[in-house]
PDB file of N, CA and C in Angstrom:
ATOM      1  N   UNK A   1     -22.786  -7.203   6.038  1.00  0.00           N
ATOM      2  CA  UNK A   1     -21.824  -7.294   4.952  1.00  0.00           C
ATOM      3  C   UNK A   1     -22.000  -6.075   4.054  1.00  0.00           C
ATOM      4  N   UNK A   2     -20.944  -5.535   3.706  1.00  0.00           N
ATOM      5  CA  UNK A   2     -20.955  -4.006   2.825  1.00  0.00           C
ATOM      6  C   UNK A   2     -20.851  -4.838   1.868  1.00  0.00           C
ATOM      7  N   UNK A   3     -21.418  -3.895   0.539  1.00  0.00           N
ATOM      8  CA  UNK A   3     -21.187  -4.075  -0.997  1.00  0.00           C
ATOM      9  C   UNK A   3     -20.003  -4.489  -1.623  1.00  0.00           C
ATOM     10  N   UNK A   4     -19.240  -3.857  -0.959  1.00  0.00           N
ATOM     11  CA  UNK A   4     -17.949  -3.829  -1.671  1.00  0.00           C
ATOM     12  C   UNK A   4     -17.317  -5.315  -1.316  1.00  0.00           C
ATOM     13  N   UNK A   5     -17.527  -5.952  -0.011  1.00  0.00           N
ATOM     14  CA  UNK A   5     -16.975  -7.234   0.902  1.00  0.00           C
ATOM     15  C   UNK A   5     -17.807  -7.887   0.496  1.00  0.00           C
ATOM     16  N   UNK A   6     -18.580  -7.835  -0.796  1.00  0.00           N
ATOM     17  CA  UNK A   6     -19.619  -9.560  -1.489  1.00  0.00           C
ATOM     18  C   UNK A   6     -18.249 -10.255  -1.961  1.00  0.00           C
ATOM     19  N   UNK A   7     -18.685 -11.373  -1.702  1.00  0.00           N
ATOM     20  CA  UNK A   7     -18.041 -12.743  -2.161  1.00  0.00           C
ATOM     21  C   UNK A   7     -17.754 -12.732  -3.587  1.00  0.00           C
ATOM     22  N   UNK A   8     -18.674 -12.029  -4.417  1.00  0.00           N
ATOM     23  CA  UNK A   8     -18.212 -11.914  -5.964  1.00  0.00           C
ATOM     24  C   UNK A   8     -17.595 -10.975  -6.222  1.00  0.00           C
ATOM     25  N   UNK A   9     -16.666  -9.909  -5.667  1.00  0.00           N
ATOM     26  CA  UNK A   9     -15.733  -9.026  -5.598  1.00  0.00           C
ATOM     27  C   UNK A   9     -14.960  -9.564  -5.489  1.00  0.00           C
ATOM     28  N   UNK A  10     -14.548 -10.652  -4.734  1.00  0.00           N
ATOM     29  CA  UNK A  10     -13.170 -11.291  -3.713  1.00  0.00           C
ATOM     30  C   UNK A  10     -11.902 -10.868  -4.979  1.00  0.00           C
ATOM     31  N   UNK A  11     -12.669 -11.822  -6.386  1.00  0.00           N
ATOM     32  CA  UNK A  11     -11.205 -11.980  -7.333  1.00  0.00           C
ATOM     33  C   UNK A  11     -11.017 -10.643  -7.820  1.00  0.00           C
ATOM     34  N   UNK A  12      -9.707 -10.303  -8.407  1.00  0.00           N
ATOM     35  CA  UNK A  12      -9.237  -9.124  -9.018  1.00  0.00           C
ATOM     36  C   UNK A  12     -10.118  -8.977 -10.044  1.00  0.00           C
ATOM     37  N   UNK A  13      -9.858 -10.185 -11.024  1.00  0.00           N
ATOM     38  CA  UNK A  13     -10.453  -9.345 -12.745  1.00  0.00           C
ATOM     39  C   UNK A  13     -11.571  -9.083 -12.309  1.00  0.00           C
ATOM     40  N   UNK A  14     -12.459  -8.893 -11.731  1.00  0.00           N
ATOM     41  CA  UNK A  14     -14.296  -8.960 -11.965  1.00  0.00           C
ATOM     42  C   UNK A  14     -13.977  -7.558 -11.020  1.00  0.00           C
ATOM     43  N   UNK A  15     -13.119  -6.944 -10.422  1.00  0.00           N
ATOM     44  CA  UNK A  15     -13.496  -5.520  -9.750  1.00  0.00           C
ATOM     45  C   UNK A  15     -12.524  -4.919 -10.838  1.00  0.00           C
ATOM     46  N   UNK A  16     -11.321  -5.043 -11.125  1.00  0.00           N
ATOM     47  CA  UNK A  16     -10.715  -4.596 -12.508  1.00  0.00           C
ATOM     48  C   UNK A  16     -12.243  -3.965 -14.115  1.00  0.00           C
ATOM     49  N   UNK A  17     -12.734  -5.674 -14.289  1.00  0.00           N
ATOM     50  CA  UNK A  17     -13.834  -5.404 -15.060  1.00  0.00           C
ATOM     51  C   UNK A  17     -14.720  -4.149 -14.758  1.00  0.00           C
ATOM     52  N   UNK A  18     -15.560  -4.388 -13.498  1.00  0.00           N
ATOM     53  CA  UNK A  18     -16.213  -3.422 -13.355  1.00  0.00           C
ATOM     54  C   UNK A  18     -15.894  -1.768 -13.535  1.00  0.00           C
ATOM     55  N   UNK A  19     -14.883  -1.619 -13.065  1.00  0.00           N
ATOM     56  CA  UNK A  19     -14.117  -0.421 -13.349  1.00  0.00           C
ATOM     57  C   UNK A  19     -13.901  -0.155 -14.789  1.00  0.00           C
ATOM     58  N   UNK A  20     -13.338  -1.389 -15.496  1.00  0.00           N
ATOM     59  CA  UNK A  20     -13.109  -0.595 -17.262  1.00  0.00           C
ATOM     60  C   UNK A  20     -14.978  -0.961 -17.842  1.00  0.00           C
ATOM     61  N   UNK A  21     -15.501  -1.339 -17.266  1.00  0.00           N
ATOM     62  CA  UNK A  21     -17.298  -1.129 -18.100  1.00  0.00           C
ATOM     63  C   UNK A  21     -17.007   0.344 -17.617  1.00  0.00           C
ATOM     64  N   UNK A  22     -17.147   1.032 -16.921  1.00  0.00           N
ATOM     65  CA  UNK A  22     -17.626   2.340 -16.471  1.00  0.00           C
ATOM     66  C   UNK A  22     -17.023   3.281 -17.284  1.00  0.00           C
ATOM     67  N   UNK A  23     -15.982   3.097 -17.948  1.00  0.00           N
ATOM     68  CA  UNK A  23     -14.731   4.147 -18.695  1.00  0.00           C
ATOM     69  C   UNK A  23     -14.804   3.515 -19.874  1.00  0.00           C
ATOM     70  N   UNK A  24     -15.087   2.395 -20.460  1.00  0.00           N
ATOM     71  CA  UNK A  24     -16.031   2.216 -21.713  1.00  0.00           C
ATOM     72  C   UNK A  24     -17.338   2.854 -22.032  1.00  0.00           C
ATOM     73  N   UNK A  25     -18.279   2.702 -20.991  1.00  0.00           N
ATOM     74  CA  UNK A  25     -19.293   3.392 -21.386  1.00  0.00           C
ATOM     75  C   UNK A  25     -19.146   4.915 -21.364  1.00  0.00           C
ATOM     76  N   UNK A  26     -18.627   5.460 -20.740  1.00  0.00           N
ATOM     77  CA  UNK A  26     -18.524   6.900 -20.697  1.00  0.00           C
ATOM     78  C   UNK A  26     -17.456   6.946 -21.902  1.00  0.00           C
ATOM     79  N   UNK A  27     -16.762   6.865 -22.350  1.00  0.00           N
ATOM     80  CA  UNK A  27     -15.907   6.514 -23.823  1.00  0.00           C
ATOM     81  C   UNK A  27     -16.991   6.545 -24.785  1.00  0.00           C
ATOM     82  N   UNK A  28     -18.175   5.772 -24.404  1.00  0.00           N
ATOM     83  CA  UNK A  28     -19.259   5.433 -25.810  1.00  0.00           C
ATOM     84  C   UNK A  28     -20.188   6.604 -25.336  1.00  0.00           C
ATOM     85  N   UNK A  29     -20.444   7.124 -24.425  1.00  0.00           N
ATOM     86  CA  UNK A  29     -21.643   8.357 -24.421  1.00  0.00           C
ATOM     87  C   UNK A  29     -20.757   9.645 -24.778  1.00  0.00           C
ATOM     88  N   UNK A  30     -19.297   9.615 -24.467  1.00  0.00           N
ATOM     89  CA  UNK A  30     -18.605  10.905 -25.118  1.00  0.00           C
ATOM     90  C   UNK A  30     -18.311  10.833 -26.397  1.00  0.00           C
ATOM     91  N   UNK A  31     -18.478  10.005 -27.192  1.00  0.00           N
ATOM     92  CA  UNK A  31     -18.194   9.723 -28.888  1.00  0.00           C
ATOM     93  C   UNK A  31     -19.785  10.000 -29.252  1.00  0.00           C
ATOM     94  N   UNK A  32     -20.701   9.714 -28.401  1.00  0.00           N
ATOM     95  CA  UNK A  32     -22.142  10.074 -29.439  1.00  0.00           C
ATOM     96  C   UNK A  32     -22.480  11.272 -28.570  1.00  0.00           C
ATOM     97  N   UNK A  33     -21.901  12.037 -27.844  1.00  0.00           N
ATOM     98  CA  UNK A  33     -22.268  13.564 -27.118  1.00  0.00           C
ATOM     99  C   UNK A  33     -23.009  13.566 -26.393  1.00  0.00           C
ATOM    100  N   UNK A  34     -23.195  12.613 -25.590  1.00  0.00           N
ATOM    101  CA  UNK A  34     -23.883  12.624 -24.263  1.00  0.00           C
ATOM    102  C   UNK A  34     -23.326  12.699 -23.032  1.00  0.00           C
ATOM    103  N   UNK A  35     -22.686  14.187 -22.560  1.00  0.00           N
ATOM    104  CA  UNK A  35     -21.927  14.357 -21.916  1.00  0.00           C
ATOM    105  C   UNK A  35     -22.480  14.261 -20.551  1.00  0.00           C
ATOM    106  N   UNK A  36     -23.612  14.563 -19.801  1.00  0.00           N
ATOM    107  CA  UNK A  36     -24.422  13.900 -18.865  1.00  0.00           C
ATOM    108  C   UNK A  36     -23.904  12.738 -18.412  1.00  0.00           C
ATOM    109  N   UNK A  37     -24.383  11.490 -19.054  1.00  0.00           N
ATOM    110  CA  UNK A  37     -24.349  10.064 -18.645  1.00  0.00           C
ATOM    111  C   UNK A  37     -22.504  10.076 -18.982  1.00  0.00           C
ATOM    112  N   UNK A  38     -21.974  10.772 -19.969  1.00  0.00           N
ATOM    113  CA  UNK A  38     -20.479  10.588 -19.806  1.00  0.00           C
ATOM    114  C   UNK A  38     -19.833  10.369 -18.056  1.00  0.00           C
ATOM    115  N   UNK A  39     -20.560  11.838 -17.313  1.00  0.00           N
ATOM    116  CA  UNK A  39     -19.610  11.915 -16.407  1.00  0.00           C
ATOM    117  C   UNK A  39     -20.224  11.505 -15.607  1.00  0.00           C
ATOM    118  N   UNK A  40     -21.818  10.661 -15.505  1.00  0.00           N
ATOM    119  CA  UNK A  40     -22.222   9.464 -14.221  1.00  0.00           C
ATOM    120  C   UNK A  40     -21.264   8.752 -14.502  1.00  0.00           C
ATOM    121  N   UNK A  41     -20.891   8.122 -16.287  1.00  0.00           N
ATOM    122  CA  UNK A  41     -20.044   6.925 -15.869  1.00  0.00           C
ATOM    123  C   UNK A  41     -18.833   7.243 -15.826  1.00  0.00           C
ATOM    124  N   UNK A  42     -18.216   8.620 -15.935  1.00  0.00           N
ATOM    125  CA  UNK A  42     -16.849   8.722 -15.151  1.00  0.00           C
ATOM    126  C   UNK A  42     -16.791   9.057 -13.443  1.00  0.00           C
ATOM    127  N   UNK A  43     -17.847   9.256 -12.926  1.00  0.00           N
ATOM    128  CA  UNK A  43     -17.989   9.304 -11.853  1.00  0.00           C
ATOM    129  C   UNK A  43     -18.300   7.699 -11.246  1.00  0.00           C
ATOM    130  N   UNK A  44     -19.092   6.836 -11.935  1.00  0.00           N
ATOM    131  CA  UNK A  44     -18.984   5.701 -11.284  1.00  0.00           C
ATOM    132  C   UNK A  44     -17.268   5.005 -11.566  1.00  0.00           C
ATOM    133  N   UNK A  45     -17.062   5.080 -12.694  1.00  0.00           N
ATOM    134  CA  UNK A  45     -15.682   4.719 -12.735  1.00  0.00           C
ATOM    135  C   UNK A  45     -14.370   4.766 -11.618  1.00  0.00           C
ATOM    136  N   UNK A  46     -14.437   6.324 -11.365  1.00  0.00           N
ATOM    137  CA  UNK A  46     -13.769   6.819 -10.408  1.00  0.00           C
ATOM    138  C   UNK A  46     -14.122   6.460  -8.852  1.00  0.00           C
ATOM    139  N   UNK A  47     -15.294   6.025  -8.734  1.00  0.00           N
ATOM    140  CA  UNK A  47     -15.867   6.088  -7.412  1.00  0.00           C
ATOM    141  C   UNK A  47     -15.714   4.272  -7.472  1.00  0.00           C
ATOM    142  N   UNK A  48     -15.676   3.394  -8.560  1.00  0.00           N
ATOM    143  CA  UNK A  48     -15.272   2.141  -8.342  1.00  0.00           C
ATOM    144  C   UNK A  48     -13.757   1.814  -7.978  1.00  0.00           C
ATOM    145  N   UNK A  49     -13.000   2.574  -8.820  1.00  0.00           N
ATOM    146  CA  UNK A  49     -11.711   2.733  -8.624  1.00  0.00           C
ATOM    147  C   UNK A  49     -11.240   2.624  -6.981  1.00  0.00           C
ATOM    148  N   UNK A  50     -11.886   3.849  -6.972  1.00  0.00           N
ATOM    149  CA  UNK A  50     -11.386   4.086  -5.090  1.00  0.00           C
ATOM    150  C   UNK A  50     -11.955   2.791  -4.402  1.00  0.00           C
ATOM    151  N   UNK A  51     -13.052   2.901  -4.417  1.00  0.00           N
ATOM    152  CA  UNK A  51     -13.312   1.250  -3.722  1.00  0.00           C
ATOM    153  C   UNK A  51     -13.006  -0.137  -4.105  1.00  0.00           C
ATOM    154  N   UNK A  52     -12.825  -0.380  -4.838  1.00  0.00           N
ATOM    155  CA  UNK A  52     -12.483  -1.681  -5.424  1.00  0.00           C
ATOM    156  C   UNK A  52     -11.088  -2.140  -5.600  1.00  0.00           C
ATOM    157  N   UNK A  53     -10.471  -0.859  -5.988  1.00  0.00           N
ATOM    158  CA  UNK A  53      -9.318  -1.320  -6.375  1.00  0.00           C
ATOM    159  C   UNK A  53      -8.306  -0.215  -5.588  1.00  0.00           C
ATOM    160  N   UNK A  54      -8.384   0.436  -5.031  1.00  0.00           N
ATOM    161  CA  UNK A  54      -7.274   1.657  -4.213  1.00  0.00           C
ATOM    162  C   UNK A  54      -7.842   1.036  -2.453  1.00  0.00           C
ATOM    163  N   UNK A  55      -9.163   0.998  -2.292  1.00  0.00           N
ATOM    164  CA  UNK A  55      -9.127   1.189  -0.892  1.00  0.00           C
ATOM    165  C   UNK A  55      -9.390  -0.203   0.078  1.00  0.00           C
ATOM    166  N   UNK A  56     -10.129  -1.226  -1.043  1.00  0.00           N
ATOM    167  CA  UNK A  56     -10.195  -2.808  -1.095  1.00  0.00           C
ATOM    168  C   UNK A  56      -9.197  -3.562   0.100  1.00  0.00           C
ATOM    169  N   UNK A  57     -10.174  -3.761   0.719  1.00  0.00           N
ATOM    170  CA  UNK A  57      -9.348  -4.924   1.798  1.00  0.00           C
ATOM    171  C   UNK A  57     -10.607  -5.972   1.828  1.00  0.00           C
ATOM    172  N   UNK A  58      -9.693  -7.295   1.859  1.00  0.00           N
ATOM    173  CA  UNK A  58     -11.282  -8.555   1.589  1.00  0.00           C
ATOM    174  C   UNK A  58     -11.176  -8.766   3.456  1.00  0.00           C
ATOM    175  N   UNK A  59     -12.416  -8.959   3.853  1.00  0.00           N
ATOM    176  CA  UNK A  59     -12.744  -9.101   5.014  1.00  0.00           C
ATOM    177  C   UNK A  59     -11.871 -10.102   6.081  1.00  0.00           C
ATOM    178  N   UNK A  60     -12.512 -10.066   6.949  1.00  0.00           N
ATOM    179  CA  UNK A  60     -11.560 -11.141   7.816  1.00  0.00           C
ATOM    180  C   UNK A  60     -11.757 -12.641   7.857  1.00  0.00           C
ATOM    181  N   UNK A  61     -10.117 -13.163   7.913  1.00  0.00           N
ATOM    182  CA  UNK A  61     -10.432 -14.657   7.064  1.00  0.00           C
ATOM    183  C   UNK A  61     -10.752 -15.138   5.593  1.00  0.00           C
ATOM    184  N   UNK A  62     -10.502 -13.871   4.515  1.00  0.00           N
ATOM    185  CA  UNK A  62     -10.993 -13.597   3.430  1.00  0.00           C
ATOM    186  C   UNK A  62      -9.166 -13.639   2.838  1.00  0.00           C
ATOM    187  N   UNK A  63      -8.780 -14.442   2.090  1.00  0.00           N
ATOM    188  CA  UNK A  63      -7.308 -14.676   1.066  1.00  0.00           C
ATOM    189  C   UNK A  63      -8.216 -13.399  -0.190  1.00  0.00           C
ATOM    190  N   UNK A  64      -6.690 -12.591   0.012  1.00  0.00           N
ATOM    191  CA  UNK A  64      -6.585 -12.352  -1.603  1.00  0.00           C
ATOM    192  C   UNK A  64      -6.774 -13.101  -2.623  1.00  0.00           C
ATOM    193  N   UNK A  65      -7.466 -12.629  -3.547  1.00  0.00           N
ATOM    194  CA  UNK A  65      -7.076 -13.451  -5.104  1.00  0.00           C
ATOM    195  C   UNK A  65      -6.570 -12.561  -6.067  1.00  0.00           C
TER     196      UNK A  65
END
């Protein structure tokens, strides 16, 4: 089983969520100038994006939610 195909991914909001924590926190390390950890968490952001929510297919026998 890949990361992305856990059972607690299946629903939308909780891979939605994960994606806006990542662009919140990088929002809060670019307001106090920590441009470093800014762009891990625009890089995790972006790199959740693509998986979670652009490239996301739930496994086989697996309903959308």
């Amino acid at each position: 089983m890949a990361g992305e195909d856990h059972p607690f991914l299946r629903p939308l909001w909780r891979r939605v969520a994960l994606v806006a924590f990542c662009v919140a926190w990088a929002i809060f390390e670019i307001f106090y100038g920590q441009s470093f950890w800014a762009m891990i968490a625009i890089g995790m952001a972006g790199y959740g994006a693509w998986i979670f929510l652009i490239a996301y297919k739930p496994g086989p026998g697996k309903e959308k939610e």
